[in-house]
Protein backbone atom coordinates (compact mmCIF):
# COMPACT_ATOMS: atom_id res chain seq x y z
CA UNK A 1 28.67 -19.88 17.15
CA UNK A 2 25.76 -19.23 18.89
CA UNK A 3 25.14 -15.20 18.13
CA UNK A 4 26.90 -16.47 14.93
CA UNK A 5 24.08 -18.18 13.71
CA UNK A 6 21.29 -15.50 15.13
CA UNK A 7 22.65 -13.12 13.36
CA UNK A 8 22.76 -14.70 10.76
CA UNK A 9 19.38 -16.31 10.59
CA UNK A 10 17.92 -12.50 10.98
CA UNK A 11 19.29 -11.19 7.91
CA UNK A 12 18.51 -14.23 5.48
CA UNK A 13 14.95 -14.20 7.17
CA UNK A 14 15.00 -10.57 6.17
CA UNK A 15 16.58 -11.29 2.43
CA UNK A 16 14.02 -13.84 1.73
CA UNK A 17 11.10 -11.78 3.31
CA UNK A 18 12.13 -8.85 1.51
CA UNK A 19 12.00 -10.71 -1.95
CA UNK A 20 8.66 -12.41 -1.12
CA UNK A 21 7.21 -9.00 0.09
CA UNK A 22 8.77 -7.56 -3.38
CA UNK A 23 7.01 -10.32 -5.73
CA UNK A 24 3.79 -10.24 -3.63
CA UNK A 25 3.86 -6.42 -3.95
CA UNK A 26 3.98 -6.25 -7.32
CA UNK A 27 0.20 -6.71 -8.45
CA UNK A 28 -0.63 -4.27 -6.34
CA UNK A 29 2.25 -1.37 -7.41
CA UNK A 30 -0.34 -0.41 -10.48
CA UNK A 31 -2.78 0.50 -7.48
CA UNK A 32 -0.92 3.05 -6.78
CA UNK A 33 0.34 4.78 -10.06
CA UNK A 34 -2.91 4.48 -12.60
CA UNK A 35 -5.89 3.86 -9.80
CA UNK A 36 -4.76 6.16 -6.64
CA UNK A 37 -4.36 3.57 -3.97
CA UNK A 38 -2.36 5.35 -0.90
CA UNK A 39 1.06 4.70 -0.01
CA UNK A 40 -0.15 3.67 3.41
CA UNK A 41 -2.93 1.24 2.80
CA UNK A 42 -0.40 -0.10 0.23
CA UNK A 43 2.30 -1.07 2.71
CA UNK A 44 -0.71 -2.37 5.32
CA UNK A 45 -2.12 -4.72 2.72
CA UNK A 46 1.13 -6.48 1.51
CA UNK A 47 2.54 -6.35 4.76
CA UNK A 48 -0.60 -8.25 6.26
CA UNK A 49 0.40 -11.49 3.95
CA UNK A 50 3.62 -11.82 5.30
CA UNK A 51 3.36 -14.11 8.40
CA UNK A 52 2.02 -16.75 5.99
CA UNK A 53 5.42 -16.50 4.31
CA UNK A 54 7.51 -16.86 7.46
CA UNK A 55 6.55 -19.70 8.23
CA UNK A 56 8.00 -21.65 5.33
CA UNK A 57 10.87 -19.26 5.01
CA UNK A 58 12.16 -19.35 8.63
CA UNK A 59 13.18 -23.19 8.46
CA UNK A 60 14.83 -22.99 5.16
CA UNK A 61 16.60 -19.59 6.27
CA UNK A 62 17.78 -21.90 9.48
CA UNK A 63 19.05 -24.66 7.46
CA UNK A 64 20.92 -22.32 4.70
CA UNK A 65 22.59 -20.41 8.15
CA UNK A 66 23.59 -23.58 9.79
CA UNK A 67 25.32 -25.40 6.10
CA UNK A 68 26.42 -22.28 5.73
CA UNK A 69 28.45 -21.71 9.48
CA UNK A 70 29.35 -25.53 9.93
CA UNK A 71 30.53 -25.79 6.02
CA UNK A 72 33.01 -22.89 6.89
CA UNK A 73 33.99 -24.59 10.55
CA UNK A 74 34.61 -27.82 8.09
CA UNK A 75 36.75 -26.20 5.37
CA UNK A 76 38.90 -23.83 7.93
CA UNK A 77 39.64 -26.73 10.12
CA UNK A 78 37.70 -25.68 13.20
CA UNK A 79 35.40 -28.37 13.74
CA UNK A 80 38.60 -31.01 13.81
CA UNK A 81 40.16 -28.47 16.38
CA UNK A 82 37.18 -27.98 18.27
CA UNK A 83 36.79 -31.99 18.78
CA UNK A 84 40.48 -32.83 19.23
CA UNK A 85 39.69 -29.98 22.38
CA UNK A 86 37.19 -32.74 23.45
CA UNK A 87 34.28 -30.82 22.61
CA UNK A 88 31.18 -33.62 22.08
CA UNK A 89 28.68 -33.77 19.46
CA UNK A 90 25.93 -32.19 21.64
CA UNK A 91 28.64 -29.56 22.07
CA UNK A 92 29.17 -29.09 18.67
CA UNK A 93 25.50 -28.94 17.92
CA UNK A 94 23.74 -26.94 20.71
CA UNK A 95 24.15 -23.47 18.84
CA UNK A 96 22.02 -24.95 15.92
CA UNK A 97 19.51 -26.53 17.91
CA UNK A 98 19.37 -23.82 20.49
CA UNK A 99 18.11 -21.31 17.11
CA UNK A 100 16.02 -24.43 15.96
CA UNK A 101 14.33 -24.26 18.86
CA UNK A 102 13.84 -20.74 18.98
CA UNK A 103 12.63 -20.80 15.53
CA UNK A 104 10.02 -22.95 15.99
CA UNK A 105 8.83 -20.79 19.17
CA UNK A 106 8.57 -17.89 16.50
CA UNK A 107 6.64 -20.26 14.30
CA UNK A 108 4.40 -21.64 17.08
CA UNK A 109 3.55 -18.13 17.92
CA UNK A 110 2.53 -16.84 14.24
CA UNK A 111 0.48 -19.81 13.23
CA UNK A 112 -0.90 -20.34 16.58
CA UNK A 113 -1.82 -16.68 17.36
CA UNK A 114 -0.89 -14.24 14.66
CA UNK A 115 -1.41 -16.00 11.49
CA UNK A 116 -5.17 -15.80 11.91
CA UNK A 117 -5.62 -12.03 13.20
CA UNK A 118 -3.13 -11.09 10.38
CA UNK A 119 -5.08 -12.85 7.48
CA UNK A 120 -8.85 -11.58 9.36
CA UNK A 121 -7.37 -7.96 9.12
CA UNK A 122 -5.95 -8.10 5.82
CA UNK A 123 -9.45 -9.49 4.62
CA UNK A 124 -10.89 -6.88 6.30
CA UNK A 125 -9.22 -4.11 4.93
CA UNK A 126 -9.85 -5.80 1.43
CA UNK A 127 -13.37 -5.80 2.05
CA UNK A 128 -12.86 -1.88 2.61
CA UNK A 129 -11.02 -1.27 -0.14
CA UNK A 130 -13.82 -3.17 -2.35
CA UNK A 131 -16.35 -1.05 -0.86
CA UNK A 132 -14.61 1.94 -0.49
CA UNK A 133 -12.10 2.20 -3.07
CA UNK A 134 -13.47 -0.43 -5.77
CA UNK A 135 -12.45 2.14 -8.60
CA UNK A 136 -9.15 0.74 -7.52
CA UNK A 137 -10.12 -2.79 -8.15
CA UNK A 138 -11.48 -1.85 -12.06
CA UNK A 139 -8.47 -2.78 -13.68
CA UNK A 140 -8.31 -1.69 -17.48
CA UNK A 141 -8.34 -4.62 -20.09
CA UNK A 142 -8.18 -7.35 -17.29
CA UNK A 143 -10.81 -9.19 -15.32
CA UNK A 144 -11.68 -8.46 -12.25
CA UNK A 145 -13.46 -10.62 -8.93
CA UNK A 146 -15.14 -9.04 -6.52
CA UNK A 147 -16.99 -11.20 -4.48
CA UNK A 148 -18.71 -13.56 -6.73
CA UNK A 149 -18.75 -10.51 -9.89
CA UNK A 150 -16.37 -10.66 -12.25
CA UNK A 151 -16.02 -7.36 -14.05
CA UNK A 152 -14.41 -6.80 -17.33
CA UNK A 153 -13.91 -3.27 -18.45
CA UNK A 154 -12.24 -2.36 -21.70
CA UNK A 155 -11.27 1.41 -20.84
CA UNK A 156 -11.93 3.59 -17.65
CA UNK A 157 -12.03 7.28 -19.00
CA UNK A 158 -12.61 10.35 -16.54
CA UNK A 159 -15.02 10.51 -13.55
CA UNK A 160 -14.79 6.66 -12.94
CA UNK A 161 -16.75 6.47 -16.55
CA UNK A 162 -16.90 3.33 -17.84
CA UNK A 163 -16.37 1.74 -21.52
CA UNK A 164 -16.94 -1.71 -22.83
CA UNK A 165 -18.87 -3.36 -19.61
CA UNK A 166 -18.79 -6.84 -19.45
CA UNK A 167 -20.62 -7.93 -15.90
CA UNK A 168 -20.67 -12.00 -14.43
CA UNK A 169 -23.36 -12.01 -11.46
CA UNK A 170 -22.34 -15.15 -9.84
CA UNK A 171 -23.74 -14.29 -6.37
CA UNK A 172 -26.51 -16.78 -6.66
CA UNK A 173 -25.59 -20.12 -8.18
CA UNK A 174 -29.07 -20.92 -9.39
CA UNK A 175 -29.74 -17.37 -11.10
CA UNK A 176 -26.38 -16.55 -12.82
CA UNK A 177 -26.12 -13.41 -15.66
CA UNK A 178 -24.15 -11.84 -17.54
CA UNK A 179 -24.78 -8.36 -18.54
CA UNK A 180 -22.90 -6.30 -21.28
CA UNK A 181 -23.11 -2.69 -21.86
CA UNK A 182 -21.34 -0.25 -24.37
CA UNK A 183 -20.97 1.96 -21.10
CA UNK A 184 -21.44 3.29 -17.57
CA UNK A 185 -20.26 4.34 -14.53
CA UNK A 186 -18.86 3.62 -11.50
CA UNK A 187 -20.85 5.53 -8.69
CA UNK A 188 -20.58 5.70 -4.41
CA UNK A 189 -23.69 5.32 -2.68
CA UNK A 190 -24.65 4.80 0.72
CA UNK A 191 -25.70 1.06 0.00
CA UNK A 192 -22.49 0.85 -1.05
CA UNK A 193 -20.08 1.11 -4.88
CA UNK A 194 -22.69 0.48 -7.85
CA UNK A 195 -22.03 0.40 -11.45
CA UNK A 196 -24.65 1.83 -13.58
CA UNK A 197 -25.05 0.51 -16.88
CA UNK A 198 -26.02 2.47 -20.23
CA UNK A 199 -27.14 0.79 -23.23
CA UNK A 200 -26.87 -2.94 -23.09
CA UNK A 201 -28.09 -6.56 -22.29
CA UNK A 202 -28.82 -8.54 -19.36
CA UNK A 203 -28.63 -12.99 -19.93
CA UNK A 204 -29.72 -15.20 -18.09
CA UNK A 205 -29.85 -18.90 -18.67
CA UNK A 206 -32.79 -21.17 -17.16
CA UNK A 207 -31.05 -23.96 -15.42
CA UNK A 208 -34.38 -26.62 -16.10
CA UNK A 209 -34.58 -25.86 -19.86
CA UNK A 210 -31.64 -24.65 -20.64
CA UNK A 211 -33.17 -21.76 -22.27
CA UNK A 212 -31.29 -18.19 -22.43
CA UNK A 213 -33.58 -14.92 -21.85
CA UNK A 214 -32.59 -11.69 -22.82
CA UNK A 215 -32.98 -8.28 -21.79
CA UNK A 216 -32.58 -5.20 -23.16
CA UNK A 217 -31.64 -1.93 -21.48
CA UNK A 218 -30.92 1.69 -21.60
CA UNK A 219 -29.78 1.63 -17.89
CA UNK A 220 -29.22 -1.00 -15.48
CA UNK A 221 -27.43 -0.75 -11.74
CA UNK A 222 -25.36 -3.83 -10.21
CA UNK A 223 -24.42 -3.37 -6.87
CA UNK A 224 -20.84 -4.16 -5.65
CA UNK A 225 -21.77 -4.29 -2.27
CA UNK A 226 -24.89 -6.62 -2.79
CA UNK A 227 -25.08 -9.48 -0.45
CA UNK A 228 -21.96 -8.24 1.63
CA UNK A 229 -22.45 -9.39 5.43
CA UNK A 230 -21.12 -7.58 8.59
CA UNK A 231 -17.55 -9.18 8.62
CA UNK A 232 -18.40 -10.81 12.22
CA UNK A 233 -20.91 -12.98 9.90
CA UNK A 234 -18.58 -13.50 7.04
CA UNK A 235 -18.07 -17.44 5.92
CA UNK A 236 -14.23 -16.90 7.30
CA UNK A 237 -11.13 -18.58 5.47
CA UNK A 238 -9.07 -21.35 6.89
CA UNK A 239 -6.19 -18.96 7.45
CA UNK A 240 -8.69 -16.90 9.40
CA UNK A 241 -9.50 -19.26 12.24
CA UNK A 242 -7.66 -20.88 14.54
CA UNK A 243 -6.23 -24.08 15.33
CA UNK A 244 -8.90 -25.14 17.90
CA UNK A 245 -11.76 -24.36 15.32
CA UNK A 246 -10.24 -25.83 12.47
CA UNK A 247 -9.99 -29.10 14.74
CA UNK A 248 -12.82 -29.13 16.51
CA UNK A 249 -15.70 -26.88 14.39
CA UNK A 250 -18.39 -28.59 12.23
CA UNK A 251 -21.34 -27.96 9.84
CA UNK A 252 -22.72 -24.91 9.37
CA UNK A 253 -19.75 -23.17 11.30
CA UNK A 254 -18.10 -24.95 8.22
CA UNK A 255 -19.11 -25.99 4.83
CA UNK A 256 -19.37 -29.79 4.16
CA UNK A 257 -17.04 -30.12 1.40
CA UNK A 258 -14.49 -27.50 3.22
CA UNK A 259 -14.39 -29.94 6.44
CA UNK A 260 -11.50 -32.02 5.39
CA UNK A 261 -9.43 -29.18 3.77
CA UNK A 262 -9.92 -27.22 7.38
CA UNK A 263 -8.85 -30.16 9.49
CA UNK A 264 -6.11 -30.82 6.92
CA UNK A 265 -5.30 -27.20 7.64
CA UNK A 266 -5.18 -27.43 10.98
CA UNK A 267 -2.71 -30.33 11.83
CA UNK A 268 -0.35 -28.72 9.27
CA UNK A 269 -0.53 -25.53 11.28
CA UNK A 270 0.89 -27.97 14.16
CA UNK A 271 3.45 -29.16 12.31
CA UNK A 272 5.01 -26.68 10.09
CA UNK A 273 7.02 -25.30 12.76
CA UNK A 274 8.68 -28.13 13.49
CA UNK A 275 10.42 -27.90 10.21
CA UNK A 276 12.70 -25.59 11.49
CA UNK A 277 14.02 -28.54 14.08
CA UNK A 278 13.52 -31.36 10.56
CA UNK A 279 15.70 -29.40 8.57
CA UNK A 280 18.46 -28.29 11.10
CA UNK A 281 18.41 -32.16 12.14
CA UNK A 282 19.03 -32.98 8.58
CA UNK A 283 21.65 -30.42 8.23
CA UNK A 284 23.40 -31.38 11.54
CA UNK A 285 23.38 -35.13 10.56
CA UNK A 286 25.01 -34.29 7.13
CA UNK A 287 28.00 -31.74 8.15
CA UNK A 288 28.80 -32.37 11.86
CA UNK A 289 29.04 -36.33 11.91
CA UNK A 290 30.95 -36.06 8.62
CA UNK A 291 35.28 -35.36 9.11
CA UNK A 292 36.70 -33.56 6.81
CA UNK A 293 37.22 -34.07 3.06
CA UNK A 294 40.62 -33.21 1.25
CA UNK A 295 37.78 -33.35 -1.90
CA UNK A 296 35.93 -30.88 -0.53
CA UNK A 297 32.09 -30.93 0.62
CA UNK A 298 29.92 -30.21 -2.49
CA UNK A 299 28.21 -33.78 -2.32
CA UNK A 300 27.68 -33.53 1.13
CA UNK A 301 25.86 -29.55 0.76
CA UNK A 302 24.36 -31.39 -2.17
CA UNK A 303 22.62 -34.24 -0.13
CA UNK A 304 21.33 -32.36 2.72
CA UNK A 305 19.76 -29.70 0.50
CA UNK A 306 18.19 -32.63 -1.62
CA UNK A 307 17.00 -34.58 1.08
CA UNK A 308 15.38 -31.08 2.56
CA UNK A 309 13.79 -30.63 -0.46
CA UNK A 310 12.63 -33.99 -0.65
CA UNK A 311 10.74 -33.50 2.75
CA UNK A 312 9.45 -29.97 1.98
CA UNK A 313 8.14 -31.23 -1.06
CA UNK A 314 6.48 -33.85 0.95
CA UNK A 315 4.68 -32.10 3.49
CA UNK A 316 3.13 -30.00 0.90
CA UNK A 317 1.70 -32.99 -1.01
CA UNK A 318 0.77 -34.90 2.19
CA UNK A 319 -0.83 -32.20 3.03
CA UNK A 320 -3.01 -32.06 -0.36
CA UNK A 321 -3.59 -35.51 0.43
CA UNK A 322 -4.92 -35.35 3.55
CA UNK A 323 -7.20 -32.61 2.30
CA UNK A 324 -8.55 -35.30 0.39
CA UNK A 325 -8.54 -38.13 2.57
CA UNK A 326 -8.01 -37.65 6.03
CA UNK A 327 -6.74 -40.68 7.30
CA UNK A 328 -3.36 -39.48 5.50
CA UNK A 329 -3.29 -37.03 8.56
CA UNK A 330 -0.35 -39.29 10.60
CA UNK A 331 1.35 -39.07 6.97
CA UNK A 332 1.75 -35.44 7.65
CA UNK A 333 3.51 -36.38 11.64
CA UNK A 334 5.73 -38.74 9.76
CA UNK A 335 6.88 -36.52 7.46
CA UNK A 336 8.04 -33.92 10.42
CA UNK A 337 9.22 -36.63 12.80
CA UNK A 338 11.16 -38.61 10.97
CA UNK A 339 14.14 -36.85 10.22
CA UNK A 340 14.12 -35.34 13.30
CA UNK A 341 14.91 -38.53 14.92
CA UNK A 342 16.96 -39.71 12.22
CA UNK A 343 18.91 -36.92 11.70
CA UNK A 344 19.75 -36.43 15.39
CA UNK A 345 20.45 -40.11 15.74
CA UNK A 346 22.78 -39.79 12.88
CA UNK A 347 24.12 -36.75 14.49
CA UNK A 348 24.85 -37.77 17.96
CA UNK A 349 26.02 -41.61 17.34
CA UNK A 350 27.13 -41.36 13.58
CA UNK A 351 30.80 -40.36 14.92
CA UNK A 352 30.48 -43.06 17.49
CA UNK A 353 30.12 -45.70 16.01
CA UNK A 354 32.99 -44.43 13.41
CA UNK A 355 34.99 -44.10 16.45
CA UNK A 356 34.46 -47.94 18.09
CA UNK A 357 35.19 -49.27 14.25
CA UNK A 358 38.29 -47.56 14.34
CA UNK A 359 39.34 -48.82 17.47
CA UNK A 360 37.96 -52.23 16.79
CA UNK A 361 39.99 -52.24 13.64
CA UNK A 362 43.71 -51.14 15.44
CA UNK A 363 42.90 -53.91 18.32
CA UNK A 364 42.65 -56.57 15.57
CA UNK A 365 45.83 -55.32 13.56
């Protein structure tokens, strides 16, 4: 049962990571065909987003495998054999909580550890690509953001030449423009990508007054680059740091009204891997107390995925709580511990107590 379930577990991890990887992928696909993005850097940049996938797919991949095996034991009459052999319900369990607990090693290990040097490097290579490649990045028709610019451009024609310029400097939030220019062009430098514009208008609205100024142009550069930092000194994202500094770090290492959405952050990286133990508890508690059903199991398979959901959907809003208000932090434990304890309870002294009624019942006839 034990290599059963392993198995097992690999290939719907796989499954589920491929179809993540798939509909993560596919914003960047156009990269590749219209703006010349390589196959390489591609496969680097979607690949760098997957460990903060695996950590919500990897429990639900473990409960699916263990419904899945005991449902089968259940319906083929293995699991009545196996306990009228005198197997216990530890016995009967140990497979699933042996890969529960190497599941949430896996998990410990990516949101502990890799989870942050994944995320730094994808940002990383984003920030190159921005610099490097940001003709990639010009999307035609669509806005674009590019660290505090949003670009629109109507049509990109040969030599990176630009038509239909819409520019949003939002890089200073007491001095935002907007410039607009019939066209341009999108040119390397050694500051760094810069857009030259040709023929337009540069707005910008007094914050006091309210007053808008206008300028007019016949040629106007925006840097893409402006205001980029060296990456060491880059304000770094919650899924860039680790657990210790979203715990423990305060203002300036973090932004005020960031502090409770860090530390929120932070516990949940503690706890999401014990999800993989929650939901094979639940799914333990459901199938291997139960005896078999001549009307089959459907309300059973029903229940235990509900009451999964239930909890998944919990932890994510507890979470968004606590982000809010952090003395809804032990919410967030609760959520994880308690049907771990309850479903092992049920597990282990469900059939028990089943067992003593029965007895207690043929004593009194």
């Amino acid at each position: 049962m034990l290599k059963q379930q392993l198995i097992m577990m690999v290939f719907v991890t796989l499954g589920l990571l491929c179809v993540i990887w798939l509909s993560q992928s596919l914003r960047f696909v156009e990269m590749i065909v219209n703006r010349g993005l390589s196959i390489s850097v591609f496969l680097q940049l979607t690949s760098l987003l997957l460990p903060s996938f695996l950590t919500i797919i990897i429990p639900i991949a473990l409960f699916f495998v263990i419904v899945f095996t005991y449902n089968k034991l259940i319906q083929d009459r293995e699991l009545i054999i196996m306990r009228a052999a005198g197997l216990s319900q530890w016995a009967l369990a140990k497979p699933a909580l042996i890969v529960a607990l190497l599941s949430t090693a896996v998990c410990y290990f990516l949101t502990l550890f890799y989870l942050p040097y994944s995320y730094t490097q994808f940002k990383e290579l984003q920030f190159s690509i921005r610099n490097d490649f940001s003709s990639v990045l010009l999307q035609e028709g669509s806005f674009t953001d590019i660290d505090g610019l949003t670009i629109y451009v109507r049509e990109v024609g040969r030599d990176n030449e630009l038509l239909g310029i819409l520019v949003h400097d939002a890089r200073d939030p007491d001095a935002q423009t907007t410039m607009m220019a019939k066209h341009g062009a999108l040119l390397r430098t050694d500051e760094g990508p810069r857009i030259v514009l040709l023929d337009g208008n540069r707005q910008e609205v007094n914050a006091d007054d309210g007053t808008m100024s206008i300028l007019y142009f016949d040629r106007y550069a925006v840097d893409i680059a402006q205001g980029a930092v060296d990456e060491g000194l880059r304000y770094q994202d919650a899924r860039e740091r680790s657990v210790e500094n979203l715990l423990t770090a305060v203002p300036p290492d973090i932004i005020e009204r960031d502090l409770n959405a860090f530390r929120a952050e932070g516990h949940d990286r503690l706890i999401s891997p014990l999800n993989a133990i929650a939901f094979a508890s639940i799914a333990l508690a459901v199938l291997v107390s139960s005896s078999f059903s001549r009307r089959g199991q459907t309300g059973r398979l029903l229940l235990a995925i509900g009451v999964m959901v239930v909890f998944q959907a919990t932890g994510i809003a507890m979470k968004n709580l606590a982000a809010k208000n952090p003395s809804l932090v032990p919410l967030m434990y609760m959520n994880a511990m308690i049907p771990i304890a309850l479903g092992l309870y049920w597990t282990f002294r469900g059939p028990v107590i089943k067992a003593r009624r029965a007895i207690n019942q043929e004593a009194e006839a």
